[in-house]
Protein backbone atom coordinates (compact mmCIF):
# COMPACT_ATOMS: atom_id res chain seq x y z
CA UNK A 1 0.00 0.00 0.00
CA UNK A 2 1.13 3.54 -0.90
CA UNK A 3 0.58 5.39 2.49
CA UNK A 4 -1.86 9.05 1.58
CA UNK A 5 -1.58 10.27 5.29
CA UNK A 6 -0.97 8.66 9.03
CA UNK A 7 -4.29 6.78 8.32
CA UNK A 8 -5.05 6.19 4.71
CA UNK A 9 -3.22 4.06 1.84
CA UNK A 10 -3.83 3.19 -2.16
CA UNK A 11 -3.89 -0.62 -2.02
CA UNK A 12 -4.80 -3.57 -3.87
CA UNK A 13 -7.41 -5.81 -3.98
CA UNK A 14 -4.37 -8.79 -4.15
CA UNK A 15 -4.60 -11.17 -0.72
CA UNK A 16 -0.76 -12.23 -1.30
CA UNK A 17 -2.54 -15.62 -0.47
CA UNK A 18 -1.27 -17.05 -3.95
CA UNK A 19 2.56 -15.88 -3.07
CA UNK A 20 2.41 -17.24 0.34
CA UNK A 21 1.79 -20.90 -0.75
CA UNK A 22 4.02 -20.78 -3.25
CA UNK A 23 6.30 -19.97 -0.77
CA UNK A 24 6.18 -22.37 1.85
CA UNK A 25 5.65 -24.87 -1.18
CA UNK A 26 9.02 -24.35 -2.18
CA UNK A 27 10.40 -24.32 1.47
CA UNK A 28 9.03 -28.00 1.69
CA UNK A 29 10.74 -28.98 -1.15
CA UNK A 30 13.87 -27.84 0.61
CA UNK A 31 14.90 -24.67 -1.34
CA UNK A 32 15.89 -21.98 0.65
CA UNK A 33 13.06 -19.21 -0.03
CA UNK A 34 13.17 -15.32 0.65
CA UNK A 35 9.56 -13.84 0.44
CA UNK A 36 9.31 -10.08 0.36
CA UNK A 37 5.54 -9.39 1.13
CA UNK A 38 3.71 -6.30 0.96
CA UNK A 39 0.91 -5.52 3.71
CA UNK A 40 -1.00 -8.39 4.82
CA UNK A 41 -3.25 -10.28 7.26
CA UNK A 42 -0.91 -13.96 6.47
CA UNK A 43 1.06 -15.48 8.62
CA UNK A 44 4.85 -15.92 7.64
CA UNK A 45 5.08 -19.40 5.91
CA UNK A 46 6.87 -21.96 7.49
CA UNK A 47 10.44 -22.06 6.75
CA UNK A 48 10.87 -19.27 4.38
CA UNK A 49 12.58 -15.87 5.82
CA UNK A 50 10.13 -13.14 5.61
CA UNK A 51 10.08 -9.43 4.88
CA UNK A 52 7.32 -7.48 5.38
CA UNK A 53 7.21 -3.60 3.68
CA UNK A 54 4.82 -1.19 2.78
CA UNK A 55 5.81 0.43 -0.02
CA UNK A 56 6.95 -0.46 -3.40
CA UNK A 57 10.15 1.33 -3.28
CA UNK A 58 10.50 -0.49 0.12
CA UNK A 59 9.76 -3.69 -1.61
CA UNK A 60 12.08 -2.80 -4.74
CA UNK A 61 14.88 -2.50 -1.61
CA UNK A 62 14.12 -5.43 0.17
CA UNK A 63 14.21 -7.18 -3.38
CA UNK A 64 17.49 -5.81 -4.40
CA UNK A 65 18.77 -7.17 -1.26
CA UNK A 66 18.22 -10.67 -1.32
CA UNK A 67 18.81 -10.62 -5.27
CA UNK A 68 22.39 -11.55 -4.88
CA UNK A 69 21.61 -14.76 -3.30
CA UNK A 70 18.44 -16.28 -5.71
CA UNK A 71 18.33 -18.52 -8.56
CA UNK A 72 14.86 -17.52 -9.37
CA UNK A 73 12.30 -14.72 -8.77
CA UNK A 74 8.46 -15.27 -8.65
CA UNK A 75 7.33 -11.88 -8.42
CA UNK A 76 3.09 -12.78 -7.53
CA UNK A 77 3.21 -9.11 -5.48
CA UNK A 78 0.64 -6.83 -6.93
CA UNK A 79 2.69 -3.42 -6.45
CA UNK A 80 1.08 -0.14 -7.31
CA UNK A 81 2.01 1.48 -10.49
CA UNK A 82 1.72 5.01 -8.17
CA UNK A 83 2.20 6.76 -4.96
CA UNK A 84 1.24 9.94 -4.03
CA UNK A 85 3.35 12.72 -4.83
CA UNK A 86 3.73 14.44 -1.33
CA UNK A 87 2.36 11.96 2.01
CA UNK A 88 0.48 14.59 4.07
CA UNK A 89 1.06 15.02 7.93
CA UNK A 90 -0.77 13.09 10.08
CA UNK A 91 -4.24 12.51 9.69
CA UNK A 92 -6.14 14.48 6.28
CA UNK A 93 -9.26 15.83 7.85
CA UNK A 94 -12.53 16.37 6.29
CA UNK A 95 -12.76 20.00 4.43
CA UNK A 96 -13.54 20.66 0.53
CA UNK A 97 -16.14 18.75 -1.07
CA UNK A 98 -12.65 17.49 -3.50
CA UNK A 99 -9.11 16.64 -2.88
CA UNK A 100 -6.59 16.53 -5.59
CA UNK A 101 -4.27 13.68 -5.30
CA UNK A 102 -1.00 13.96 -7.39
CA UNK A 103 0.60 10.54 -8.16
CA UNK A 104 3.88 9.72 -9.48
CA UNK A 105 5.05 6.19 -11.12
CA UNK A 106 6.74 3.63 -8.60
CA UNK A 107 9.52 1.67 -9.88
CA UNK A 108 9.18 -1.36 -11.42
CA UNK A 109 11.03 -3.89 -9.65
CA UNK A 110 10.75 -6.83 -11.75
CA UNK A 111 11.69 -4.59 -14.83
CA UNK A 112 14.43 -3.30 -12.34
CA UNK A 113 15.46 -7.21 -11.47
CA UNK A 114 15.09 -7.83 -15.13
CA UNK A 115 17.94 -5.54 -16.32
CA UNK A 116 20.15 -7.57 -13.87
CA UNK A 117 19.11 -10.97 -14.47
CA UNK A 118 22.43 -13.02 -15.45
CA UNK A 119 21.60 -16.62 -15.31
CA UNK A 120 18.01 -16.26 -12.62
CA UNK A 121 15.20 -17.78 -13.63
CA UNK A 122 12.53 -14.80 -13.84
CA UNK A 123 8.67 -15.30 -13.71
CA UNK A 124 6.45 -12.24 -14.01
CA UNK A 125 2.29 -12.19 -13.31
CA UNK A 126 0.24 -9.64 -15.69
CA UNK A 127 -3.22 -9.21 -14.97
CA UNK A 128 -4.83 -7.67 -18.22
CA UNK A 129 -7.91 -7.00 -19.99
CA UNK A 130 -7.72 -5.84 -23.85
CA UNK A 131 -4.96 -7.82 -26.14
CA UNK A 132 -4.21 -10.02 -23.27
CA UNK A 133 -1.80 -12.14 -24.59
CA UNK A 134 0.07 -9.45 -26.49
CA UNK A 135 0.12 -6.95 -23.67
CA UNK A 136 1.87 -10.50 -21.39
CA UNK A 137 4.53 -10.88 -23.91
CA UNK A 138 5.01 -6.98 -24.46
CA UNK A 139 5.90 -7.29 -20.29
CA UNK A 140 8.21 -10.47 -20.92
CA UNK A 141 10.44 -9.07 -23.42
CA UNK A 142 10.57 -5.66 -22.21
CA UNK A 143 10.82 -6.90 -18.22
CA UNK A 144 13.82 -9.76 -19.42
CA UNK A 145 11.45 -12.51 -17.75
CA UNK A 146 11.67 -16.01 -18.65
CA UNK A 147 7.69 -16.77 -18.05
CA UNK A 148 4.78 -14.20 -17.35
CA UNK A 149 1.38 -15.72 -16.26
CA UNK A 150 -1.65 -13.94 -17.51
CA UNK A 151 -4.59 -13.23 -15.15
CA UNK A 152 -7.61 -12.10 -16.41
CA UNK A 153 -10.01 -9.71 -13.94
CA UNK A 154 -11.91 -12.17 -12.99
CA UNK A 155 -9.24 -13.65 -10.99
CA UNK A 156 -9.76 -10.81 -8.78
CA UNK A 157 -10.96 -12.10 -5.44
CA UNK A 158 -11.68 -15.23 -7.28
CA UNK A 159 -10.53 -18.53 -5.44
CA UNK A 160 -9.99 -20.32 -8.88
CA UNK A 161 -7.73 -18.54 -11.03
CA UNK A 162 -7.86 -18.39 -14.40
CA UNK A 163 -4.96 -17.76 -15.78
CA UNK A 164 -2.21 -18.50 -19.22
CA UNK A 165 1.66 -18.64 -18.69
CA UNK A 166 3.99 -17.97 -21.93
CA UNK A 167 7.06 -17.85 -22.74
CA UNK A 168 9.03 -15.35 -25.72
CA UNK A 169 10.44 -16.87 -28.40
């Protein structure tokens, strides 16, 4: 979530519930798993070494950290494309009828991992709605992933996903 004041946020929909069983189904299977999680209700998986954030530039740190030491990145998070500009002070109270809220773009991470990638494994999610499959591949090439899975919207909430996985080339 991209923190507006002391008390309100932009955040997903996304329940992280997908990432986290991923997770601590690769931590069964004996590989040693990092999970960098954004806000959520979960509790840590067992056996995987978890850091929480809030933000995606914390999560594009945290990521950049434990980068060094992964053979492959599953990147399930769904990060915010924006933040506000400016976080106000405290609590916003009621006033005007209408706020203006200025967002900037976050980083991308996994583009950011992407550029980086030497011999990792990289899997990307893409949730889209017009020229699905084109829009997924545009994202693989341009974010250097080896696989992107494409989620459709009514994955959202949904507890059966729907969902394609290419690959470029």
């Amino acid at each position: 979530g991209e923190e507006i004041d002391g008390d309100g946020s932009l955040s997903s929909r996304a329940t992280g519930e997908m990432g986290f069983a991923g997770e601590e189904s690769a931590a069964r299977r004996g590989h040693g798993v990092a999970l960098v999680t954004g806000p959520t209700g979960l509790p840590d998986p067992k056996g995987v070494r978890t850091v929480r954030v809030v933000s995606a530039r914390e999560m594009l740190r945290a990521a950049k950290e434990a980068y060094p030491e992964v053979d492959a990145v599953i990147a399930t998070a769904a990060v915010s494309d924006y933040r506000p500009a400016r976080r106000a002070r405290g609590k916003r109270k009621k006033g005007e009828k209408e706020i203006s809220l200025p967002l900037v773009r976050n980083p991308d991470i996994l583009a950011t991992l992407g550029r980086k990638k030497g011999n990792r494994v990289l899997i990307g999610f893409a949730l889209e709605v017009r020229n699905a499959r084109a829009n997924a591949l545009k994202k693989c090439r341009e974010k250097n992933l080896d696989w992107i899975v494409l989620n459709g919207p009514s994955s959202l909430g949904a507890e059966k996903m729907n969902a394609a996985i290419y690959r470029e080339g």
